[in-house]
PDB file of N, CA and C in Angstrom:
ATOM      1  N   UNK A   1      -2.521  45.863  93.258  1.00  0.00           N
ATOM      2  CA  UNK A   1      -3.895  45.819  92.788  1.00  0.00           C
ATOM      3  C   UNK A   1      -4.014  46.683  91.533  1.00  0.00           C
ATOM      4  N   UNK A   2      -4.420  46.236  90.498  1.00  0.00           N
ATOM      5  CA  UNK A   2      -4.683  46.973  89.420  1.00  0.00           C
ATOM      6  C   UNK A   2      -6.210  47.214  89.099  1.00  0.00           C
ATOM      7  N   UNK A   3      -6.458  48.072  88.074  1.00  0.00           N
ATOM      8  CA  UNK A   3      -7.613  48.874  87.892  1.00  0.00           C
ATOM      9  C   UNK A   3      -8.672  47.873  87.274  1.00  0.00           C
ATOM     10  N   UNK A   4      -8.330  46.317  87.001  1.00  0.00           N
ATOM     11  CA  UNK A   4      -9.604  45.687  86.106  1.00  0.00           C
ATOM     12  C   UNK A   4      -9.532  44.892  87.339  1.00  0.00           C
ATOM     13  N   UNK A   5      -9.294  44.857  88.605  1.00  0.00           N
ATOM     14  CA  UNK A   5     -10.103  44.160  89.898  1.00  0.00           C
ATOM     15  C   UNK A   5     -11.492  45.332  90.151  1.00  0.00           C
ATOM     16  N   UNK A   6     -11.527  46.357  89.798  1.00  0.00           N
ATOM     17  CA  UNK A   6     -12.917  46.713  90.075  1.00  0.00           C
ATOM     18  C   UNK A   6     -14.127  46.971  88.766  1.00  0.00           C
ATOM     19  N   UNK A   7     -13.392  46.197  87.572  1.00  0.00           N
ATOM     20  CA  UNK A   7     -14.534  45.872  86.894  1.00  0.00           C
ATOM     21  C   UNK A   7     -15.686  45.417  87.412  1.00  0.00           C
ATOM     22  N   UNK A   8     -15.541  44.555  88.758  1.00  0.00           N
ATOM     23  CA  UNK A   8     -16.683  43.502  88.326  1.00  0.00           C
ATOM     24  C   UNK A   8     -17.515  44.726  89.316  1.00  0.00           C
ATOM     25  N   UNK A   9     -17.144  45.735  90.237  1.00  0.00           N
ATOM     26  CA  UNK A   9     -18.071  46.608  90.714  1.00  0.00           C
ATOM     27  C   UNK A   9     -19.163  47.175  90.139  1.00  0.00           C
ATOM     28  N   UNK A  10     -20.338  47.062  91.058  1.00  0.00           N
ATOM     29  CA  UNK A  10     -22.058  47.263  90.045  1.00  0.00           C
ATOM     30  C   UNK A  10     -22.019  48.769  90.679  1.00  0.00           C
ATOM     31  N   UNK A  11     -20.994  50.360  89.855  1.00  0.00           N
ATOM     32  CA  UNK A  11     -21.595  50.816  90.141  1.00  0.00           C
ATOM     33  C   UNK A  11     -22.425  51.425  90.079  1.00  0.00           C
ATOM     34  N   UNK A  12     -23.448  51.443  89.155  1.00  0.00           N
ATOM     35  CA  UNK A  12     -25.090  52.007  89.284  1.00  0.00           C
ATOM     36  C   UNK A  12     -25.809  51.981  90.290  1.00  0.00           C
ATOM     37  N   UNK A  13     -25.326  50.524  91.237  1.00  0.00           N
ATOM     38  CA  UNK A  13     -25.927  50.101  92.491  1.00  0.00           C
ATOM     39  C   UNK A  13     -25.270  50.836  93.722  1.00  0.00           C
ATOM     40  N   UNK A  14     -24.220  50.898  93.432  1.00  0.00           N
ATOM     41  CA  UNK A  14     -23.910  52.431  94.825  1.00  0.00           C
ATOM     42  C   UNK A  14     -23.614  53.625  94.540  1.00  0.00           C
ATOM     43  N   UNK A  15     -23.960  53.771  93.089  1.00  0.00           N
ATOM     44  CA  UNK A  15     -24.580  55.460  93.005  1.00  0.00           C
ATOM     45  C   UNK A  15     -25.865  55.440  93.763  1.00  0.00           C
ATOM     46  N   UNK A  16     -26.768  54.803  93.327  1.00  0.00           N
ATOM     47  CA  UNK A  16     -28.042  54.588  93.879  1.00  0.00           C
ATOM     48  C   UNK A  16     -27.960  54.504  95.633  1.00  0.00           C
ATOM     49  N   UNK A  17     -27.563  53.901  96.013  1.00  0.00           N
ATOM     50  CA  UNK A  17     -27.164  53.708  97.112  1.00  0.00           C
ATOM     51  C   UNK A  17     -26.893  54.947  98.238  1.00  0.00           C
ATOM     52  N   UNK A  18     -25.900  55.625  97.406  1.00  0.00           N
ATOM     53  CA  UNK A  18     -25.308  56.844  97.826  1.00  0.00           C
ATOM     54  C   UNK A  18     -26.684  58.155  98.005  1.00  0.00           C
ATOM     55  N   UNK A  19     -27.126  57.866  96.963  1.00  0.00           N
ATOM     56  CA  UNK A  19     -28.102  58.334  96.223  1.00  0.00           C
ATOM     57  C   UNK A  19     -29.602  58.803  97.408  1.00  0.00           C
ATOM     58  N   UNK A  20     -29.702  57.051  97.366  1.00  0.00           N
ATOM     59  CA  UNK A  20     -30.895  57.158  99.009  1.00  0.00           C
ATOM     60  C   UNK A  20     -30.052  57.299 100.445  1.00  0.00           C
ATOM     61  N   UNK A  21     -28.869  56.859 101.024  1.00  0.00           N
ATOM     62  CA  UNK A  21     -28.983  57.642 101.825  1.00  0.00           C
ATOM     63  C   UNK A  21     -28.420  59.087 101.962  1.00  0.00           C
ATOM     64  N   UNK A  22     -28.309  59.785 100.674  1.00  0.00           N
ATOM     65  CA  UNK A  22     -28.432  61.023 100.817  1.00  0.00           C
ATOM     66  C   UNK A  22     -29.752  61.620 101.113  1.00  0.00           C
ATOM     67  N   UNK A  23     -30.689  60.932 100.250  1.00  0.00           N
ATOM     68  CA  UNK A  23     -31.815  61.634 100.491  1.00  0.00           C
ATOM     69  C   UNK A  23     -32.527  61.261 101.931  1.00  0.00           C
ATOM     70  N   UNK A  24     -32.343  60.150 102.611  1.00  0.00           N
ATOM     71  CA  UNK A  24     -32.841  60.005 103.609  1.00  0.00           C
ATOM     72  C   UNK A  24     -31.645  61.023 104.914  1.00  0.00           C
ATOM     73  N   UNK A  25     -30.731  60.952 104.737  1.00  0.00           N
ATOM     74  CA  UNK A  25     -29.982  62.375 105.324  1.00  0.00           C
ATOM     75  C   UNK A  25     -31.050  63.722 105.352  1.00  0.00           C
ATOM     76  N   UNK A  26     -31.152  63.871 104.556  1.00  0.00           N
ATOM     77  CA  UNK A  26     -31.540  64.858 104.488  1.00  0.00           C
ATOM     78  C   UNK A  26     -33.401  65.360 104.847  1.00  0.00           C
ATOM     79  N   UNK A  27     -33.887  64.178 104.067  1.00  0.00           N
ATOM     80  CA  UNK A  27     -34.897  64.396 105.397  1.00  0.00           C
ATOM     81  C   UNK A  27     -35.412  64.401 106.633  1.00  0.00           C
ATOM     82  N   UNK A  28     -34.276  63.053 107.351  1.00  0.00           N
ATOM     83  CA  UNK A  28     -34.547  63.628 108.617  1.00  0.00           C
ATOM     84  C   UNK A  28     -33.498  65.333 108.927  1.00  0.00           C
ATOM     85  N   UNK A  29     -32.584  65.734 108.390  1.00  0.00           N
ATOM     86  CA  UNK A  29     -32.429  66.999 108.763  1.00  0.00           C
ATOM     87  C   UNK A  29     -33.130  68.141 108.786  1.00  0.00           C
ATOM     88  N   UNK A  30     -34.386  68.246 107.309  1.00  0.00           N
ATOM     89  CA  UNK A  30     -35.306  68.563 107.141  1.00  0.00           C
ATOM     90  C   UNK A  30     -36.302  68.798 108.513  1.00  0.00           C
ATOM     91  N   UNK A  31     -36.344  67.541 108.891  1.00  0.00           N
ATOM     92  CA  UNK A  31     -37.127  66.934 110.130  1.00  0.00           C
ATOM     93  C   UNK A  31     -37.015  67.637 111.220  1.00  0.00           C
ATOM     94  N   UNK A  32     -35.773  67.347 111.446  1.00  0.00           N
ATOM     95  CA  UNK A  32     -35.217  68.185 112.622  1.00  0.00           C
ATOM     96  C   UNK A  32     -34.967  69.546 112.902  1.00  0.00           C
ATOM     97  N   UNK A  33     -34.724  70.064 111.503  1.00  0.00           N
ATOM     98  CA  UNK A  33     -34.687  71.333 111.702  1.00  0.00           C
ATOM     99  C   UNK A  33     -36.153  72.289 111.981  1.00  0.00           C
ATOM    100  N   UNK A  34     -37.020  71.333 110.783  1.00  0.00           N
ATOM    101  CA  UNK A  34     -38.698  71.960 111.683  1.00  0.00           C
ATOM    102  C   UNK A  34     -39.352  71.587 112.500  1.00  0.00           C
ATOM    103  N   UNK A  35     -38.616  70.817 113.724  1.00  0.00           N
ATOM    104  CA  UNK A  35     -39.495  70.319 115.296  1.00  0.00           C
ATOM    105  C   UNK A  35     -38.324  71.345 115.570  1.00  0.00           C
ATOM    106  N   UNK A  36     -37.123  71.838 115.504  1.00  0.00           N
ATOM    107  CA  UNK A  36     -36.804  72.989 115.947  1.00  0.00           C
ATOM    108  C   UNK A  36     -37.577  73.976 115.933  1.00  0.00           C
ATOM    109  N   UNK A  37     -37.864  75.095 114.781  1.00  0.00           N
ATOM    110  CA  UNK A  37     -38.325  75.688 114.622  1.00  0.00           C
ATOM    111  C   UNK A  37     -39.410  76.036 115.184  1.00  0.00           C
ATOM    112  N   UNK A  38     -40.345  75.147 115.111  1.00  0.00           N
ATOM    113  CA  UNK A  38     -41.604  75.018 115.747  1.00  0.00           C
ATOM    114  C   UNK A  38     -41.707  75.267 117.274  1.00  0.00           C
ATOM    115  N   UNK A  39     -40.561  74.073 117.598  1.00  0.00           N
ATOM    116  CA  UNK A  39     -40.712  74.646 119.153  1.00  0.00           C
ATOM    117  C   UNK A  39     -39.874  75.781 119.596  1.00  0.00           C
ATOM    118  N   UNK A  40     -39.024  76.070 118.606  1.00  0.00           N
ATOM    119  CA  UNK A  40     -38.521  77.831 118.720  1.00  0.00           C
ATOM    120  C   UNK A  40     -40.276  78.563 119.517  1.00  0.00           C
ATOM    121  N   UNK A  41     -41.022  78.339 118.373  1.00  0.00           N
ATOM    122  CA  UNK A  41     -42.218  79.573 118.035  1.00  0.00           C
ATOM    123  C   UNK A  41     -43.740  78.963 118.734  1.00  0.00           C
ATOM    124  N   UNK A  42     -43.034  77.646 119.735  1.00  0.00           N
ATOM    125  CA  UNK A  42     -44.401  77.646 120.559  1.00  0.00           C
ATOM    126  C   UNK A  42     -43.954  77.604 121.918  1.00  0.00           C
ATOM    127  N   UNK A  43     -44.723  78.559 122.331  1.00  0.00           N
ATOM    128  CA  UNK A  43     -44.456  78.884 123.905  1.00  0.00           C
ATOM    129  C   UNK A  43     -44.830  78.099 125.084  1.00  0.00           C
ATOM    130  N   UNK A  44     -43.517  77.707 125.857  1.00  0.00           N
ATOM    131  CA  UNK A  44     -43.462  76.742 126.454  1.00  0.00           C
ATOM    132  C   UNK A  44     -44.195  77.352 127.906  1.00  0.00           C
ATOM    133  N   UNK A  45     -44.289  76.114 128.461  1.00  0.00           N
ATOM    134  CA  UNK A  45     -45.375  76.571 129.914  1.00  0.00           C
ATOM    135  C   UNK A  45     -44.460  76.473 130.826  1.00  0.00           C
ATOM    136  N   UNK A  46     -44.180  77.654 131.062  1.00  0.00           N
ATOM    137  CA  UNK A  46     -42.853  78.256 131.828  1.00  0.00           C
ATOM    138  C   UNK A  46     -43.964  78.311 133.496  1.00  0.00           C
ATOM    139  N   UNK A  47     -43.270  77.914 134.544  1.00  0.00           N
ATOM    140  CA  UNK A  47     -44.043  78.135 135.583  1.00  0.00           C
ATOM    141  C   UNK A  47     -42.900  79.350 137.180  1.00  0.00           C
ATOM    142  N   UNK A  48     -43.262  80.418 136.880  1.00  0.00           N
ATOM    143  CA  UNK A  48     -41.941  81.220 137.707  1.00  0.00           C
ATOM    144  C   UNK A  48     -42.354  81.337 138.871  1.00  0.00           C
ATOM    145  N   UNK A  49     -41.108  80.895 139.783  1.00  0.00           N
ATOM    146  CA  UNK A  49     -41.589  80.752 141.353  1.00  0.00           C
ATOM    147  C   UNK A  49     -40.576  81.243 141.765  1.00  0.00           C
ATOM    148  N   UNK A  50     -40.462  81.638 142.960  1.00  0.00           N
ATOM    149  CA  UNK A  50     -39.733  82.368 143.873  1.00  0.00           C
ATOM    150  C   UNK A  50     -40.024  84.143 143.750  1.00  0.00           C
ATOM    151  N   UNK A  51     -39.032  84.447 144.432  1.00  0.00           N
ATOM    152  CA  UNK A  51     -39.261  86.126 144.284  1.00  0.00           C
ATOM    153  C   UNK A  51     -38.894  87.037 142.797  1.00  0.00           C
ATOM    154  N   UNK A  52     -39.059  87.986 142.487  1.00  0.00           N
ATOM    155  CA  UNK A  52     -39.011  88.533 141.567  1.00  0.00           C
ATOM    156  C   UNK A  52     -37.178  89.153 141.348  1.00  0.00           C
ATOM    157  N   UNK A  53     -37.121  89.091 140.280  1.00  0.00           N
ATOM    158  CA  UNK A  53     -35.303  89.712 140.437  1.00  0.00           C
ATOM    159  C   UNK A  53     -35.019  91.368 141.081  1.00  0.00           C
ATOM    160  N   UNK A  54     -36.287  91.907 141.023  1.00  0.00           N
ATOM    161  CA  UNK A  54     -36.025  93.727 141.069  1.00  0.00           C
ATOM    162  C   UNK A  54     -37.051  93.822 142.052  1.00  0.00           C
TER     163      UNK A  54
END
């Protein structure tokens, strides 16, 4: 295989490509990392039963 079989490649079209799903990567990581956070810092409705440890 030589190097003018990928002339006919459009790539502007998978820079672009590359391009959005980087950015969609990254917002859902975005995403995820602040429904982490959040529920880091909201306090869950803990219900404690049985006897006490001490």
């Amino acid at each position: 295989m030589n190097n003018t079989s990928y002339d006919n490649l459009d790539t502007d079209f998978y820079v672009e490509r590359a391009y959005e799903l980087r950015r969609l990567y990254v917002a859902a990581a975005v995403k995820n990392f602040a429904l982490r956070v959040k529920a880091f810092f909201t306090p869950s409705p803990r219900s404690f039963q049985g006897k006490a440890a001490h």
